[in-house]
Protein backbone atom coordinates (compact mmCIF):
# COMPACT_ATOMS: atom_id res chain seq x y z
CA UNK A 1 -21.64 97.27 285.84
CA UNK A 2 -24.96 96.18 285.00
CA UNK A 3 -25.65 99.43 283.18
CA UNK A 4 -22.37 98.87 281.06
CA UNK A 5 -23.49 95.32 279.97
CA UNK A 6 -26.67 96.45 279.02
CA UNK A 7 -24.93 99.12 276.65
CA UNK A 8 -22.83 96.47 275.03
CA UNK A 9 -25.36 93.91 274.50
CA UNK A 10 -27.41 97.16 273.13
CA UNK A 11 -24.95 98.26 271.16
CA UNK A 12 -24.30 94.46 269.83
CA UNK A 13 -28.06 94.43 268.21
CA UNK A 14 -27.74 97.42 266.95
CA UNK A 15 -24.48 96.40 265.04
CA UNK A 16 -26.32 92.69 263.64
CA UNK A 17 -29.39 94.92 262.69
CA UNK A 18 -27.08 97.45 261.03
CA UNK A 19 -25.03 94.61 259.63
CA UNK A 20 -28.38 92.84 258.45
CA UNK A 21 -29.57 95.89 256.78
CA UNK A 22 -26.28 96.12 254.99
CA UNK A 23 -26.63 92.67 253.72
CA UNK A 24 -29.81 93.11 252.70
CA UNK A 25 -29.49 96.47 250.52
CA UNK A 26 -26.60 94.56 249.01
CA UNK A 27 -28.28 91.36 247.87
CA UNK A 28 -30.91 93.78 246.36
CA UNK A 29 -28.37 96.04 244.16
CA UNK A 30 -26.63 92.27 243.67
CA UNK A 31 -29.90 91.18 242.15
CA UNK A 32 -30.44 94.25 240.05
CA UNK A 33 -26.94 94.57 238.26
CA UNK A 34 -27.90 90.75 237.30
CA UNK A 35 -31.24 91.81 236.18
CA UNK A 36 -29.27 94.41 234.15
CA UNK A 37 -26.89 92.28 233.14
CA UNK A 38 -29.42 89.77 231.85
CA UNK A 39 -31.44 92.02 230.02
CA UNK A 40 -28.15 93.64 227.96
CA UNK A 41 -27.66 90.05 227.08
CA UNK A 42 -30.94 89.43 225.75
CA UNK A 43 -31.16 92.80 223.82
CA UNK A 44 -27.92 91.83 222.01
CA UNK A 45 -28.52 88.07 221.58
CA UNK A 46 -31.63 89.50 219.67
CA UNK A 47 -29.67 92.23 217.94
CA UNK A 48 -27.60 88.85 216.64
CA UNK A 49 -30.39 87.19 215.81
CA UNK A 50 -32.07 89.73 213.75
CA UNK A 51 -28.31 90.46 211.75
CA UNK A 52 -28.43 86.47 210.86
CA UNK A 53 -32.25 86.59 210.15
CA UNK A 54 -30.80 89.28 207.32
CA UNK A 55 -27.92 87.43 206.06
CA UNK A 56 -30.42 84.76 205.99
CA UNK A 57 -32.92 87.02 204.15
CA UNK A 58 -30.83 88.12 201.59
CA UNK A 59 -30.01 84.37 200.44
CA UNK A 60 -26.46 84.47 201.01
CA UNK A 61 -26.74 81.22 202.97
CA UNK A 62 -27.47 79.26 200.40
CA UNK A 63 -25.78 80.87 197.95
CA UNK A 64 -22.33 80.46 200.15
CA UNK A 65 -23.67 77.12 200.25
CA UNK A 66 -23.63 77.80 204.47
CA UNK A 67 -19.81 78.15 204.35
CA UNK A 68 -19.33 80.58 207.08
CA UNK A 69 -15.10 81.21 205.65
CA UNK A 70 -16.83 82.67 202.88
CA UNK A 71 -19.20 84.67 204.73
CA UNK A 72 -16.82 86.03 206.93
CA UNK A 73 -14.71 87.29 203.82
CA UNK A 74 -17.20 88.60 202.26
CA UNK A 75 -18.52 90.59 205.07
CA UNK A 76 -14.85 92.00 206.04
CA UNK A 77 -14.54 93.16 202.61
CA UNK A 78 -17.72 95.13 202.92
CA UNK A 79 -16.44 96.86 205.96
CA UNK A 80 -13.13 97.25 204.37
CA UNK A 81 -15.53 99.14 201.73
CA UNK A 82 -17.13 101.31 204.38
CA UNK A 83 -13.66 102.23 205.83
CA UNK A 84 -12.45 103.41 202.27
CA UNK A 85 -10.51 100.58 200.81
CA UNK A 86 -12.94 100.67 197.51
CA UNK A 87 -13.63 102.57 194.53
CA UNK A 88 -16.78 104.61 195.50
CA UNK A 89 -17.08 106.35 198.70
CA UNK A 90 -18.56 104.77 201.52
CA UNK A 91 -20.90 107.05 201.87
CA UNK A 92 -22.59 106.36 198.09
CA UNK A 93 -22.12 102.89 199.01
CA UNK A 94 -23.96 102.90 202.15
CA UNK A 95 -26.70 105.37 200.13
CA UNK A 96 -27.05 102.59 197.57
CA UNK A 97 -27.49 99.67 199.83
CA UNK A 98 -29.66 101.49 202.40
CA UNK A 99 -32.06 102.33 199.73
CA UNK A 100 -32.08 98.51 197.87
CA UNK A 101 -32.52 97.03 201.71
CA UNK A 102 -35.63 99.55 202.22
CA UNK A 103 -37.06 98.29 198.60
CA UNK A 104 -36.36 94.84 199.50
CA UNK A 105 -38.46 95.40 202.76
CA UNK A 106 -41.40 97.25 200.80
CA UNK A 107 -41.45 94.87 198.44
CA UNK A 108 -41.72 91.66 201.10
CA UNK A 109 -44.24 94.12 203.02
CA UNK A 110 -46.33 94.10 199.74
CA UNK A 111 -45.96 90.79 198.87
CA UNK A 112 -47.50 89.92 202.15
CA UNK A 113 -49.83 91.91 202.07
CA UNK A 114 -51.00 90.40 199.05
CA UNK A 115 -51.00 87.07 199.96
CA UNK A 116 -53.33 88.03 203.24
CA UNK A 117 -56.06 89.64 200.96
CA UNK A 118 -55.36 86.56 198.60
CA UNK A 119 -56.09 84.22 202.24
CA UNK A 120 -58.99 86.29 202.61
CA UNK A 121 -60.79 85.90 199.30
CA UNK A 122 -61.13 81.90 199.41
């Protein structure tokens, strides 16, 4: 009998080790899906923040007077626009506005530019 009771009380370590192990491999994937999950979040709170910083750069802020109704309308007409509800195609459309955004982004490039040299000088 003795033999037998030493089996089971083997066997029971081996299951808390096993079952210890388990835990532990599972708190680690646990804390990497939230690391995941944390970093999507960040990446698209970002993304947000960089879409307002441009709706903030192009002035329509203040010139909706911050009324976000307005805003909203406008920017659903624009994507009713790039779904084919206009005039022009979307794809002139989106040729058009790519190339103004890239000159509006040269042009604030330059400008600061110009003001560093300008920092420089005095």
């Amino acid at each position: 009998m003795p033999a037998l009771r030493r089996l089971i009380l083997r066997t029971q370590r081996a299951w808390r080790r096993s079952s210890q192990a388990i835990a532990r491999v599972e708190a680690a994937q646990a804390r990497g899906d939230r690391r995941d999950w944390a970093a999507e979040r960040r990446a698209r709170t970002r993304h947000l923040i960089e879409l307002g910083g441009l709706i903030h750069k192009a002035g329509l802020v203040e010139l909706l007077e911050d009324d976000r109704a307005t805003l909203l309308g406008l920017l659903l007409q624009v994507a009713g626009q790039l779904r084919g509800n206009g005039d022009e195609p979307p794809d002139v459309l989106r040729a058009r506005w790519r190339h103004t955004g890239l000159r509006a982004f040269q042009d604030e490039r330059e400008a600061a530019e110009g003001n560093a040299g300008e920092v420089g000088i005095s």
